[in-house]
N, C-alpha and C. Protein backbone atom coordinates (compact mmCIF):
# COMPACT_ATOMS: atom_id res chain seq x y z
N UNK A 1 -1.51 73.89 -8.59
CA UNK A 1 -1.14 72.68 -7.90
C UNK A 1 -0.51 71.69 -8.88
N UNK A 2 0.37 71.16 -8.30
CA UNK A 2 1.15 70.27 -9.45
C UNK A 2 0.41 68.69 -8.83
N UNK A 3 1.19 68.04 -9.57
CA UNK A 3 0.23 66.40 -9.79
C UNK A 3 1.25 66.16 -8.44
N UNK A 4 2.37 65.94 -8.26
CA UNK A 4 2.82 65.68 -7.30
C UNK A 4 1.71 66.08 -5.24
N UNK A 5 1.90 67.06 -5.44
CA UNK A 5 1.03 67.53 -4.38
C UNK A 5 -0.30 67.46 -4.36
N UNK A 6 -1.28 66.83 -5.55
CA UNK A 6 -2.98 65.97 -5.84
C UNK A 6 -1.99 65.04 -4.78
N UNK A 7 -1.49 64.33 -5.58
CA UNK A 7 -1.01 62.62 -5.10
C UNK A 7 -0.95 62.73 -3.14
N UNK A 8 -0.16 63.99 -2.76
CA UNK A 8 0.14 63.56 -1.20
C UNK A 8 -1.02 63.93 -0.81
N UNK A 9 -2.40 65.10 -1.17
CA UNK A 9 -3.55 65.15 -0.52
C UNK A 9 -4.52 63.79 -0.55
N UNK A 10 -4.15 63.49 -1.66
CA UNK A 10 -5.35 62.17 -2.07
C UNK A 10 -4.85 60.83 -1.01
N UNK A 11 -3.62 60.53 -0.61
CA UNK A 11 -3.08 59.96 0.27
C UNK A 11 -3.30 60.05 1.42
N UNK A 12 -3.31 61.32 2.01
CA UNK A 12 -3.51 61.92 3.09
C UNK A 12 -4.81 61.43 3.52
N UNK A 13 -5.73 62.21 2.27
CA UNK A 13 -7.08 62.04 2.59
C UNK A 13 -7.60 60.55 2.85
N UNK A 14 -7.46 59.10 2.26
CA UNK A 14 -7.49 58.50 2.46
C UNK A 14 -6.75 57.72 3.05
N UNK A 15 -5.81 57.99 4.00
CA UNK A 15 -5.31 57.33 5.01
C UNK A 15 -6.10 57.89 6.54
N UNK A 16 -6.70 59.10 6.42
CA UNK A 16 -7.69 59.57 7.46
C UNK A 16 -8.65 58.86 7.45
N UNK A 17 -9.46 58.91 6.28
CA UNK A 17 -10.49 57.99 5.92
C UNK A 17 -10.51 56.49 6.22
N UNK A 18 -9.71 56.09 6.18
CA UNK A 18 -9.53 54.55 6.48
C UNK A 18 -9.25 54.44 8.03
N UNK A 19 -8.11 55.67 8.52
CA UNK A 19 -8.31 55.48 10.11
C UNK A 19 -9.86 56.26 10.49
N UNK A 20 -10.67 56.73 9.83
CA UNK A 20 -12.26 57.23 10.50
C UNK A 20 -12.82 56.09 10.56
N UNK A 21 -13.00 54.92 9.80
CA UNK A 21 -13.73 53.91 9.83
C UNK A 21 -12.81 53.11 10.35
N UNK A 22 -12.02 52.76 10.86
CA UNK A 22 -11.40 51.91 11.80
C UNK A 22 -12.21 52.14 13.31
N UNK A 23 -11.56 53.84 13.31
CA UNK A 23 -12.01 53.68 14.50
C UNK A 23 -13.62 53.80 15.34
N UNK A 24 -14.54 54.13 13.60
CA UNK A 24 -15.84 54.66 13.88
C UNK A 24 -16.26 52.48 14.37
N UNK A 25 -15.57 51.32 13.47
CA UNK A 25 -15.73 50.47 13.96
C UNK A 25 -15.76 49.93 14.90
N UNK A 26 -14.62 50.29 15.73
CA UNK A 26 -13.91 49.82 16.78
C UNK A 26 -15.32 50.38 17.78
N UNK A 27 -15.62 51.75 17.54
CA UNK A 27 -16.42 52.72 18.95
C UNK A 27 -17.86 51.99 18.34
N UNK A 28 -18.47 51.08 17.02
CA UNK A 28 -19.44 50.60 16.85
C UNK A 28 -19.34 49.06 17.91
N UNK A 29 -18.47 48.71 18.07
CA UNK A 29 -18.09 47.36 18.59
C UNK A 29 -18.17 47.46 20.44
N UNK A 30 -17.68 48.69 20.71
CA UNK A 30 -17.43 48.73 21.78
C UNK A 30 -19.18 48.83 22.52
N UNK A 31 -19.86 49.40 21.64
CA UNK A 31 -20.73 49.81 22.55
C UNK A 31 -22.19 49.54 22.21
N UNK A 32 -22.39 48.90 21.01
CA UNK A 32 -23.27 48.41 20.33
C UNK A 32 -23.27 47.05 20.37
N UNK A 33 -22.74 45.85 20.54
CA UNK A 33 -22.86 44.52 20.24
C UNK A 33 -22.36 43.94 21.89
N UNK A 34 -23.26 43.11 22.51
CA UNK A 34 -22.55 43.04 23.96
C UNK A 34 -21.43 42.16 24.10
N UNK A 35 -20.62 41.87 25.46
CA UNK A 35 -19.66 41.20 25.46
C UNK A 35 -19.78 39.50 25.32
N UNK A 36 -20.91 39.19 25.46
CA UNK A 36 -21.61 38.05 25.31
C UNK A 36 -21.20 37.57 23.93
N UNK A 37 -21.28 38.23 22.89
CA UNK A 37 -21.09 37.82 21.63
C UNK A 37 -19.81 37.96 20.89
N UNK A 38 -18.92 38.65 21.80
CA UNK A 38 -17.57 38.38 21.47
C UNK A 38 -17.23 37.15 21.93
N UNK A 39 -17.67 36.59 22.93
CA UNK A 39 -17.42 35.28 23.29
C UNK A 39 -17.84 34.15 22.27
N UNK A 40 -18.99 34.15 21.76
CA UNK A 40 -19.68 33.43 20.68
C UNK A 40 -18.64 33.42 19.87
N UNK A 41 -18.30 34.64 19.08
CA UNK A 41 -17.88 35.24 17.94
C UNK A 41 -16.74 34.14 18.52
N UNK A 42 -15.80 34.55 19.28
CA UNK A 42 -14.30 33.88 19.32
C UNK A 42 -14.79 32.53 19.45
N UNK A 43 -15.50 31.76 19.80
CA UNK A 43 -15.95 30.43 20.61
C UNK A 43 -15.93 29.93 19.04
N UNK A 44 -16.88 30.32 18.37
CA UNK A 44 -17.05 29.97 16.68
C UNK A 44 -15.67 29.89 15.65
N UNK A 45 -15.51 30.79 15.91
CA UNK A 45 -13.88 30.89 15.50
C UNK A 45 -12.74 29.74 15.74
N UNK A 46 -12.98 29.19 17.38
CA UNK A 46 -12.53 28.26 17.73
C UNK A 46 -12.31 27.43 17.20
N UNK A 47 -13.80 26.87 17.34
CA UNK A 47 -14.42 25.68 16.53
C UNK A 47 -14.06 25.35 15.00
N UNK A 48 -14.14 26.32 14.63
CA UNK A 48 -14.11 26.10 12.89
C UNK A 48 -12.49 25.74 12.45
N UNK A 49 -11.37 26.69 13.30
CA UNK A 49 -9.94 26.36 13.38
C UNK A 49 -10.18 24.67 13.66
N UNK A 50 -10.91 24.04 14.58
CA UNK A 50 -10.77 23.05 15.70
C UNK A 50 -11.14 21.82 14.25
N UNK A 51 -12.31 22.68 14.00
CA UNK A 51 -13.43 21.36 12.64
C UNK A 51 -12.08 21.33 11.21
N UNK A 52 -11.02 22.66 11.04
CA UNK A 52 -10.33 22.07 9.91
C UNK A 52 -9.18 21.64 10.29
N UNK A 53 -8.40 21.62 11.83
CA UNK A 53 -7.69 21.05 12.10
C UNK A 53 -8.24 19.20 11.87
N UNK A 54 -9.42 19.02 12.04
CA UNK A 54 -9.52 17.50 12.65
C UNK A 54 -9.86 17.19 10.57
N UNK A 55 -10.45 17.88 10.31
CA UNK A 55 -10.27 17.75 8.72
C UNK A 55 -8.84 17.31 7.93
N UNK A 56 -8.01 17.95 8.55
CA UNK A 56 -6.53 17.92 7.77
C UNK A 56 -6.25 16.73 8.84
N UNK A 57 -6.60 16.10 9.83
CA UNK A 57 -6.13 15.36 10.06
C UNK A 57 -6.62 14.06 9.95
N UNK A 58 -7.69 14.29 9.80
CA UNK A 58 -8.55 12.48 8.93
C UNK A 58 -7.58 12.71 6.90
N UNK A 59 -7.17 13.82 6.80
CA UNK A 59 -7.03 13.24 5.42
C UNK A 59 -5.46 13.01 5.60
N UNK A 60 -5.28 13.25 6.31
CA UNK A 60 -3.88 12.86 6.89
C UNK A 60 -3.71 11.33 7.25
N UNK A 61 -4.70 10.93 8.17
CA UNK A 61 -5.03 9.73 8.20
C UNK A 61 -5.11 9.02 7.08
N UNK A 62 -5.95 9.34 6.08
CA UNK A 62 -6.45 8.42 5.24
C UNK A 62 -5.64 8.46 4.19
N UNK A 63 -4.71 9.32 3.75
CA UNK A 63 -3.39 8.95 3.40
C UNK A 63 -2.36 7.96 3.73
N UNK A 64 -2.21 8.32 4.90
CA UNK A 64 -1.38 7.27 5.88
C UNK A 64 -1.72 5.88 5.48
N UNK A 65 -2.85 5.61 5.72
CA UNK A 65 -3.17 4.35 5.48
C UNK A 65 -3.86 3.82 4.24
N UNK A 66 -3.57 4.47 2.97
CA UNK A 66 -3.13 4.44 1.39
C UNK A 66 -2.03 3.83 1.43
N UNK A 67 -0.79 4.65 2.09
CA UNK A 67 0.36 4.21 1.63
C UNK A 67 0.91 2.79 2.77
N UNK A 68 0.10 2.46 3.81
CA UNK A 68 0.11 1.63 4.34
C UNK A 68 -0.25 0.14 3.83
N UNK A 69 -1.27 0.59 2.98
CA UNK A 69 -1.88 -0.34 2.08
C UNK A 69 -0.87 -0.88 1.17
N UNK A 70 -0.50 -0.02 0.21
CA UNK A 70 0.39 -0.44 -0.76
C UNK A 70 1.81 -0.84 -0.76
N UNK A 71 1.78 -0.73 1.17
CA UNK A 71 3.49 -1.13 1.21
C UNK A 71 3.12 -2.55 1.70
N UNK A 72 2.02 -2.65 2.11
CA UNK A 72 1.71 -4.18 2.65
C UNK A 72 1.73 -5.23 1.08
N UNK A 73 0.81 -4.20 0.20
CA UNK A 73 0.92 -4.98 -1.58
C UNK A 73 2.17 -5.18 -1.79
N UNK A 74 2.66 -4.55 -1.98
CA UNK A 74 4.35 -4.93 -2.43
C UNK A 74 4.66 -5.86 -1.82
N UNK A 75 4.63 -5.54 -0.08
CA UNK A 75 5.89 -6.68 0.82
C UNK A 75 4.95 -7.94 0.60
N UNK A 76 3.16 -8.15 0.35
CA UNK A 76 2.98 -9.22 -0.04
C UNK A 76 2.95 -9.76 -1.52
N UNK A 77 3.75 -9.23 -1.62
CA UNK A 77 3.99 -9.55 -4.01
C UNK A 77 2.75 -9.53 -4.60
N UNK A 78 1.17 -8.55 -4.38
CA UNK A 78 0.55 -8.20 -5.23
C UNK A 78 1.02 -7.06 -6.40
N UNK A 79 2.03 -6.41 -5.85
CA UNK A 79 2.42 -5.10 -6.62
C UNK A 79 3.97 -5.22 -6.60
N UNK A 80 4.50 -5.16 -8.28
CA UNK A 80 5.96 -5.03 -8.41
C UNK A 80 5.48 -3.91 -9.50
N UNK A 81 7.04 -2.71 -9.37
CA UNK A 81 7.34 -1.91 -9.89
C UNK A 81 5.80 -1.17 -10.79
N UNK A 82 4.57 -1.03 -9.75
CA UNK A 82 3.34 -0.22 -10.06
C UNK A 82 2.40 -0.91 -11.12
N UNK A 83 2.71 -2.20 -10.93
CA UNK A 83 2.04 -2.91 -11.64
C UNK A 83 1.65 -4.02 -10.53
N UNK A 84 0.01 -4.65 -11.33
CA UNK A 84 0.02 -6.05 -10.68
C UNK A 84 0.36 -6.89 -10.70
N UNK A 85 0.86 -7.90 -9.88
CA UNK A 85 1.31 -9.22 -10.51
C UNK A 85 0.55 -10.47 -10.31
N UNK A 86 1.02 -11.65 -10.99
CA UNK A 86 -0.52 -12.53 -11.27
C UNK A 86 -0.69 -12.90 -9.96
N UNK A 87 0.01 -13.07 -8.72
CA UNK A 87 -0.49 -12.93 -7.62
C UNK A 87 -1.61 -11.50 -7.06
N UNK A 88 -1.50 -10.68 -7.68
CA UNK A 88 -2.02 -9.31 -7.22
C UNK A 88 -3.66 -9.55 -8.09
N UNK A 89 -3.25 -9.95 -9.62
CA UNK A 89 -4.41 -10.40 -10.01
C UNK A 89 -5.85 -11.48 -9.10
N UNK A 90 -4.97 -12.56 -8.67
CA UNK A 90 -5.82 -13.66 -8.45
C UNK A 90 -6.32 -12.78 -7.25
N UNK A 91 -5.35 -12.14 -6.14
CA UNK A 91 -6.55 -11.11 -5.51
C UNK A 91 -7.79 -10.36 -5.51
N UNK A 92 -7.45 -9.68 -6.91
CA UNK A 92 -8.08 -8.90 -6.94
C UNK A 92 -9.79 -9.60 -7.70
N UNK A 93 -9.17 -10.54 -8.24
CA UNK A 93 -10.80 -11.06 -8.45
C UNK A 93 -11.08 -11.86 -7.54
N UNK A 94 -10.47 -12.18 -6.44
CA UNK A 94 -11.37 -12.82 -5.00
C UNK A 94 -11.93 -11.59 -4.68
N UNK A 95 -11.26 -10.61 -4.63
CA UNK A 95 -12.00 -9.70 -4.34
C UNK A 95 -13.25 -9.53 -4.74
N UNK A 96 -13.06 -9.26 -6.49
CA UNK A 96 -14.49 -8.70 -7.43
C UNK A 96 -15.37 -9.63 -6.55
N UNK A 97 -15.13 -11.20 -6.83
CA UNK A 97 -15.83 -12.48 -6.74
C UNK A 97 -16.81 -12.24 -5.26
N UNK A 98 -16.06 -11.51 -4.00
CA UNK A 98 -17.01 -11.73 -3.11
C UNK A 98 -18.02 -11.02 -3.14
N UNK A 99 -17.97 -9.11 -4.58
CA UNK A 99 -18.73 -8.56 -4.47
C UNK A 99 -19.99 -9.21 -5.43
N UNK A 100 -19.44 -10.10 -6.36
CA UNK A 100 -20.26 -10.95 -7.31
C UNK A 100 -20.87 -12.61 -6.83
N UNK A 101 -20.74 -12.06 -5.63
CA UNK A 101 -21.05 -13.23 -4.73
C UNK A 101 -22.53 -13.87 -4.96
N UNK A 102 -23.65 -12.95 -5.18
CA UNK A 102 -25.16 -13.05 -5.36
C UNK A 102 -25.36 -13.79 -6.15
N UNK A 103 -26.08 -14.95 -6.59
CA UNK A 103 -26.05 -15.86 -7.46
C UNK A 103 -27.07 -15.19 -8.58
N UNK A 104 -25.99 -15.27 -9.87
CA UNK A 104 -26.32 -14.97 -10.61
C UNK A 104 -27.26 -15.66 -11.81
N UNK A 105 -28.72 -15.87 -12.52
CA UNK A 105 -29.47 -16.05 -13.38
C UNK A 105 -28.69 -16.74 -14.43
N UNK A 106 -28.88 -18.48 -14.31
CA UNK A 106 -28.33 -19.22 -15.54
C UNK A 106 -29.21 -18.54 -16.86
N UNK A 107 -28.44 -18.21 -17.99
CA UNK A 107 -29.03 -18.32 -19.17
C UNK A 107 -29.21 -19.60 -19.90
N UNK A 108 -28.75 -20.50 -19.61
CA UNK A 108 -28.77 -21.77 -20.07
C UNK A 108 -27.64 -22.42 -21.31
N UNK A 109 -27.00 -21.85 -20.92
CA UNK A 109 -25.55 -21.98 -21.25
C UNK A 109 -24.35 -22.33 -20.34
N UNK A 110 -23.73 -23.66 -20.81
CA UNK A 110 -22.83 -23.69 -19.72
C UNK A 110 -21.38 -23.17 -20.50
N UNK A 111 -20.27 -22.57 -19.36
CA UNK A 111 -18.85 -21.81 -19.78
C UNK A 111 -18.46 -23.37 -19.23
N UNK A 112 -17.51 -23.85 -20.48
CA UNK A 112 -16.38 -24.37 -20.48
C UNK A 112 -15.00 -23.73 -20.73
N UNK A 113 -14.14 -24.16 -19.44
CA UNK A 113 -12.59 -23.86 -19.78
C UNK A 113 -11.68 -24.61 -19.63
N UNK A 114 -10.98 -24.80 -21.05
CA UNK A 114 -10.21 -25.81 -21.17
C UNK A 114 -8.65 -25.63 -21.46
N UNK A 115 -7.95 -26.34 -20.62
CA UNK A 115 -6.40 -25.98 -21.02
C UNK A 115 -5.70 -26.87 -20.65
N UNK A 116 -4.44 -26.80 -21.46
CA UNK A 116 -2.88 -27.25 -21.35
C UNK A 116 -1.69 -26.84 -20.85
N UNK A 117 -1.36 -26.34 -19.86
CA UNK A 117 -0.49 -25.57 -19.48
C UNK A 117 0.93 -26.21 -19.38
N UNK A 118 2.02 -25.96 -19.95
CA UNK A 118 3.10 -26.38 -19.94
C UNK A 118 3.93 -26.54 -18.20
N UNK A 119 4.74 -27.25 -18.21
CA UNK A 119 5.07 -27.40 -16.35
C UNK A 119 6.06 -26.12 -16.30
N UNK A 120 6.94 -25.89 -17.17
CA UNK A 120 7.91 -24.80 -16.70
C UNK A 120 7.18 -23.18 -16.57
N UNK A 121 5.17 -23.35 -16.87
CA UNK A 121 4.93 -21.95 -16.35
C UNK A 121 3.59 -23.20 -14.84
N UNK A 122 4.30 -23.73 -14.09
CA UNK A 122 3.36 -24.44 -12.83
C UNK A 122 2.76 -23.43 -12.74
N UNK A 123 3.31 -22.18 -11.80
CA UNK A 123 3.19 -21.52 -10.55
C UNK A 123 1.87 -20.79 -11.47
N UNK A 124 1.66 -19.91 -12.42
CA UNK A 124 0.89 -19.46 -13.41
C UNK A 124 -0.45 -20.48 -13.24
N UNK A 125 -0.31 -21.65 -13.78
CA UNK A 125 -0.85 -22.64 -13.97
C UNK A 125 -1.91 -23.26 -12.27
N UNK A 126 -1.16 -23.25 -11.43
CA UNK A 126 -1.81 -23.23 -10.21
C UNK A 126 -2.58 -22.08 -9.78
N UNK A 127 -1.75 -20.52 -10.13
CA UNK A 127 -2.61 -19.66 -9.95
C UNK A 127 -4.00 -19.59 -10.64
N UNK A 128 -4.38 -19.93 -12.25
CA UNK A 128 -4.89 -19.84 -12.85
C UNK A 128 -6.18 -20.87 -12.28
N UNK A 129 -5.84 -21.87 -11.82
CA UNK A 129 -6.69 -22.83 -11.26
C UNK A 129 -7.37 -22.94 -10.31
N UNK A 130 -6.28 -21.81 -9.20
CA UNK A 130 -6.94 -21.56 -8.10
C UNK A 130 -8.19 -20.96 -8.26
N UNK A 131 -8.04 -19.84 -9.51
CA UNK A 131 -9.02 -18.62 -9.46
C UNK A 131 -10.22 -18.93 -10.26
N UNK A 132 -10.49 -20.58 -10.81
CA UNK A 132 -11.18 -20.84 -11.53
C UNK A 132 -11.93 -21.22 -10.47
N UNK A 133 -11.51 -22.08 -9.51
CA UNK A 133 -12.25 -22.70 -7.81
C UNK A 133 -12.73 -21.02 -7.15
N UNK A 134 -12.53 -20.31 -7.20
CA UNK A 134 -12.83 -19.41 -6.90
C UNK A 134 -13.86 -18.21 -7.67
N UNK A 135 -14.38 -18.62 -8.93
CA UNK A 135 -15.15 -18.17 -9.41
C UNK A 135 -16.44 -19.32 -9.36
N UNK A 136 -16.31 -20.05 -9.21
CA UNK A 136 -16.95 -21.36 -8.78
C UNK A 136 -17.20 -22.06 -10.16
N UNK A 137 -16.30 -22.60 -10.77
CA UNK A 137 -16.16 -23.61 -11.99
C UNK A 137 -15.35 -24.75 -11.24
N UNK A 138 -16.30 -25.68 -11.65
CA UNK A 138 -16.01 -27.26 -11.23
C UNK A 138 -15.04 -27.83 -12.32
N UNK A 139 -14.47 -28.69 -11.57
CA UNK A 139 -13.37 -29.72 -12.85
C UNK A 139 -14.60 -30.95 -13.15
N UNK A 140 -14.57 -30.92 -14.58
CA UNK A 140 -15.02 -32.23 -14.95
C UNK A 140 -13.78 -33.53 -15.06
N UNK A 141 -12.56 -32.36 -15.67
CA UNK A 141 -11.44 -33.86 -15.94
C UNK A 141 -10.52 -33.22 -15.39
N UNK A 142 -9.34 -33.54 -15.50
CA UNK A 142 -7.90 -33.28 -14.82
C UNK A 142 -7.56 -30.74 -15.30
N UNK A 143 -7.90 -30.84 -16.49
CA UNK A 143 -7.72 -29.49 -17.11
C UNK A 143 -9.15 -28.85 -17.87
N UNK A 144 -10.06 -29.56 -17.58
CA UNK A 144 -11.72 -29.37 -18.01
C UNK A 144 -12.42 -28.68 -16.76
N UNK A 145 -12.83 -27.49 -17.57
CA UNK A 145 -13.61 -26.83 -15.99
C UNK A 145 -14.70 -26.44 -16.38
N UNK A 146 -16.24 -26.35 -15.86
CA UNK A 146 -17.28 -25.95 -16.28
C UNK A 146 -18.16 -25.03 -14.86
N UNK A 147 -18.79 -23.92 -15.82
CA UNK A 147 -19.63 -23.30 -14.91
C UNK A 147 -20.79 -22.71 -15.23
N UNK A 148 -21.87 -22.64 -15.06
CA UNK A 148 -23.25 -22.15 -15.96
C UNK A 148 -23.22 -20.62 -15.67
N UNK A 149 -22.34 -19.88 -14.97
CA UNK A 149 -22.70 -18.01 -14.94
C UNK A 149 -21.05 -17.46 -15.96
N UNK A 150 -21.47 -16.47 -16.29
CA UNK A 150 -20.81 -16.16 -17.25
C UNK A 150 -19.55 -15.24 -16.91
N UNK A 151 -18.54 -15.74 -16.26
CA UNK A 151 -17.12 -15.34 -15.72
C UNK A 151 -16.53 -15.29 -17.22
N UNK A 152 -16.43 -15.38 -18.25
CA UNK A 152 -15.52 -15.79 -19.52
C UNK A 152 -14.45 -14.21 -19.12
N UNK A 153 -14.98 -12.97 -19.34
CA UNK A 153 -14.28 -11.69 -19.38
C UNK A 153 -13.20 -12.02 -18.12
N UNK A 154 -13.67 -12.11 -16.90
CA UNK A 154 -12.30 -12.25 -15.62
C UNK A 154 -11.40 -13.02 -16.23
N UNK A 155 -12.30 -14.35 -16.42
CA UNK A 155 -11.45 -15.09 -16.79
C UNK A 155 -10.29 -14.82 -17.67
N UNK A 156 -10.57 -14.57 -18.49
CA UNK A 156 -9.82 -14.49 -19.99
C UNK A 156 -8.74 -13.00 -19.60
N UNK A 157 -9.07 -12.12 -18.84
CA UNK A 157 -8.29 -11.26 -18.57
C UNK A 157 -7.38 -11.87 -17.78
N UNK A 158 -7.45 -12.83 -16.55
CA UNK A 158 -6.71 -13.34 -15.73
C UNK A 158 -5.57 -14.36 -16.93
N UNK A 159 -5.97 -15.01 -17.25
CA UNK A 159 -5.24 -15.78 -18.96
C UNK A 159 -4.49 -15.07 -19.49
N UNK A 160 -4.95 -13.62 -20.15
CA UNK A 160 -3.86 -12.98 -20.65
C UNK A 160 -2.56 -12.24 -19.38
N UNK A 161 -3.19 -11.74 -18.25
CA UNK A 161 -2.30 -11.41 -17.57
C UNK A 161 -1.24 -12.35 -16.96
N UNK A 162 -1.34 -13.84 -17.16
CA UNK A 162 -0.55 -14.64 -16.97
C UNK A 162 0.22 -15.51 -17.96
N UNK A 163 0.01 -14.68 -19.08
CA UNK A 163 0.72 -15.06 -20.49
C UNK A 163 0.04 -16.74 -20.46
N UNK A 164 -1.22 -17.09 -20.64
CA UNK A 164 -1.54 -18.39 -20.61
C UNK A 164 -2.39 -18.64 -21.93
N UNK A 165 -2.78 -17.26 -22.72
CA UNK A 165 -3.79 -17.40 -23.41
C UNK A 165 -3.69 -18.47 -24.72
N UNK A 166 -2.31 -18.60 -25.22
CA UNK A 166 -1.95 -19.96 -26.28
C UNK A 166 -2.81 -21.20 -25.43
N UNK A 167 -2.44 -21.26 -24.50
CA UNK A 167 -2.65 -22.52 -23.66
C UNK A 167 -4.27 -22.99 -23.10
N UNK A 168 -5.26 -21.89 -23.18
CA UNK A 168 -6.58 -22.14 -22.99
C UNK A 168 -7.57 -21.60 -23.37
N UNK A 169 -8.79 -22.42 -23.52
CA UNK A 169 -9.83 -22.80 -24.71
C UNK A 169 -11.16 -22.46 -23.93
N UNK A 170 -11.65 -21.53 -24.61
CA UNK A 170 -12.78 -21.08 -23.81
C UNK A 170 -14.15 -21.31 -24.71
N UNK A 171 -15.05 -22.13 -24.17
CA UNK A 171 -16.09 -22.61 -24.59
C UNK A 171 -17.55 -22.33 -24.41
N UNK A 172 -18.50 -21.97 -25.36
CA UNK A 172 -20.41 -21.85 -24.40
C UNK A 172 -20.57 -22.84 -25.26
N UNK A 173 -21.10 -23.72 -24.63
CA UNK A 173 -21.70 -24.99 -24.38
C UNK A 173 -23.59 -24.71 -23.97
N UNK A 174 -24.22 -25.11 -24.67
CA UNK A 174 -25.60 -25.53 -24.68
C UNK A 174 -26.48 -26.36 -24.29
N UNK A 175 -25.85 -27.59 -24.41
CA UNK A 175 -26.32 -29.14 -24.06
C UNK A 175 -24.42 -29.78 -23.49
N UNK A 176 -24.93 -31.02 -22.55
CA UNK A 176 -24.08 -31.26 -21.95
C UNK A 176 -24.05 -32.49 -21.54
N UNK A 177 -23.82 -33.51 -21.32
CA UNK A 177 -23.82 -35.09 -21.02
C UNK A 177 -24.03 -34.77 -19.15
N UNK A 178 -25.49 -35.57 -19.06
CA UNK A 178 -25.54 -35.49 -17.62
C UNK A 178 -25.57 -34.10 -16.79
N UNK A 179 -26.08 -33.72 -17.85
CA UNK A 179 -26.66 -32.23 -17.37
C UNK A 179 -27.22 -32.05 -16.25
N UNK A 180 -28.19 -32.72 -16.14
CA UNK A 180 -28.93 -32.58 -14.49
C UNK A 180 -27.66 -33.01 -13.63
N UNK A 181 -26.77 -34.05 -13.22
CA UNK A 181 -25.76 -34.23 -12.03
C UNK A 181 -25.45 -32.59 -12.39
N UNK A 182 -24.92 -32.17 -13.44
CA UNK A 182 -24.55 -30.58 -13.31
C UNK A 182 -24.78 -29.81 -12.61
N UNK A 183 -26.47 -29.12 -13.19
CA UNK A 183 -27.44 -28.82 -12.61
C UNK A 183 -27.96 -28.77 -11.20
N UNK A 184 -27.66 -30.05 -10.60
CA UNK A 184 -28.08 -30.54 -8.86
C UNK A 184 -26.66 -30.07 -8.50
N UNK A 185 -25.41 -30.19 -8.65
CA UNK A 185 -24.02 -29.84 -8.48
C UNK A 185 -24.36 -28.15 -8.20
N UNK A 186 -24.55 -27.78 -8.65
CA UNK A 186 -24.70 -25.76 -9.18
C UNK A 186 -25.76 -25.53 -8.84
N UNK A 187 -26.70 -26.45 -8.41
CA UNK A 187 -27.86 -25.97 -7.61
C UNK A 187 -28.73 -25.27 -8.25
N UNK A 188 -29.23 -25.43 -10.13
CA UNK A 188 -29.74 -24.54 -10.82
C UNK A 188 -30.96 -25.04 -10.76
């Protein structure tokens, strides 16, 4: 026997073989498992097509409204060219701020922040101010702001992201003139 003619028996043989158990399956199916459970069987089948259709379509969803999100950032000028801008900033720590909302444990130190801001950066300058009223630091004077919980890090990140940091003076303060009006002010 040459190798050629092994090769077409061994072929042979297992292409019989594979149709014996096809069809020894098929005659196990037919007459062993009732029709009841082909119904199950397909019903399940259904379902599971049905459970990753609705799968691909919540992440479909929740895509959708990713990029819904970030076209609203842009068209509202939190986001230029994948960056934030100091409008996108002062957001985003109203944001932090409402999750840091819980009043936080004076150490007994009060944060002073103090600055000069030149008029040709206002808009900076208003933003920066807004977000100080919004971390809850009071004005003592016209550019003097004080608060007894310890914002300095937002802060100072919000400062540099608005190119302000030449311009303001960040202070811990210990003792304070009229500390208690403070105190009753901040409710400590």
């Amino acid at each position: 026997m040459t190798k050629k003619s092994i090769k077409k028996i061994k072929k042979k043989f297992l292409n019989f073989t594979e149709n014996l158990l096809f069809d020894l399956g098929e005659f196990l199916d037919r007459f062993f498992i009732p029709p009841v459970t082909y119904e199950k069987i397909r019903n399940y089948e259904l379902w599971k097509l049905k459970q990753k259709e609705k799968e691909e379509f919540q992440e479909k969803k929740a895509r959708a409204k990713i990029r819904r999100a970030f076209y609203e950032f842009r068209r509202r000028g939190y986001i230029e060219n994948q960056r934030l801008t100091p409008k996108g900033i002062v957001k985003l720590l109203r944001i932090k701020i409402k999750f840091l909302k819980e009043k936080k444990k004076w150490d007994g130190y009060w944060r002073v922040v103090i600055f000069d801001i030149p008029e040709r950066k206002r808009k900076a300058r208003d933003l920066f101010r807004r977000a100080l009223k919004e971390f809850g630091f009071r004005q003592v004077q016209k550019s003097i702001w004080i608060c007894p919980y310890d914002y300095f890090k937002d802060i100072r990140m919000l400062a540099k992201n608005l190119f302000l940091e030449p311009f303001v003076i960040f202070m811990l303060v210990e003792k304070i003139d009229f500390s208690e009006k403070w105190k009753k002010l901040f409710e400590i």
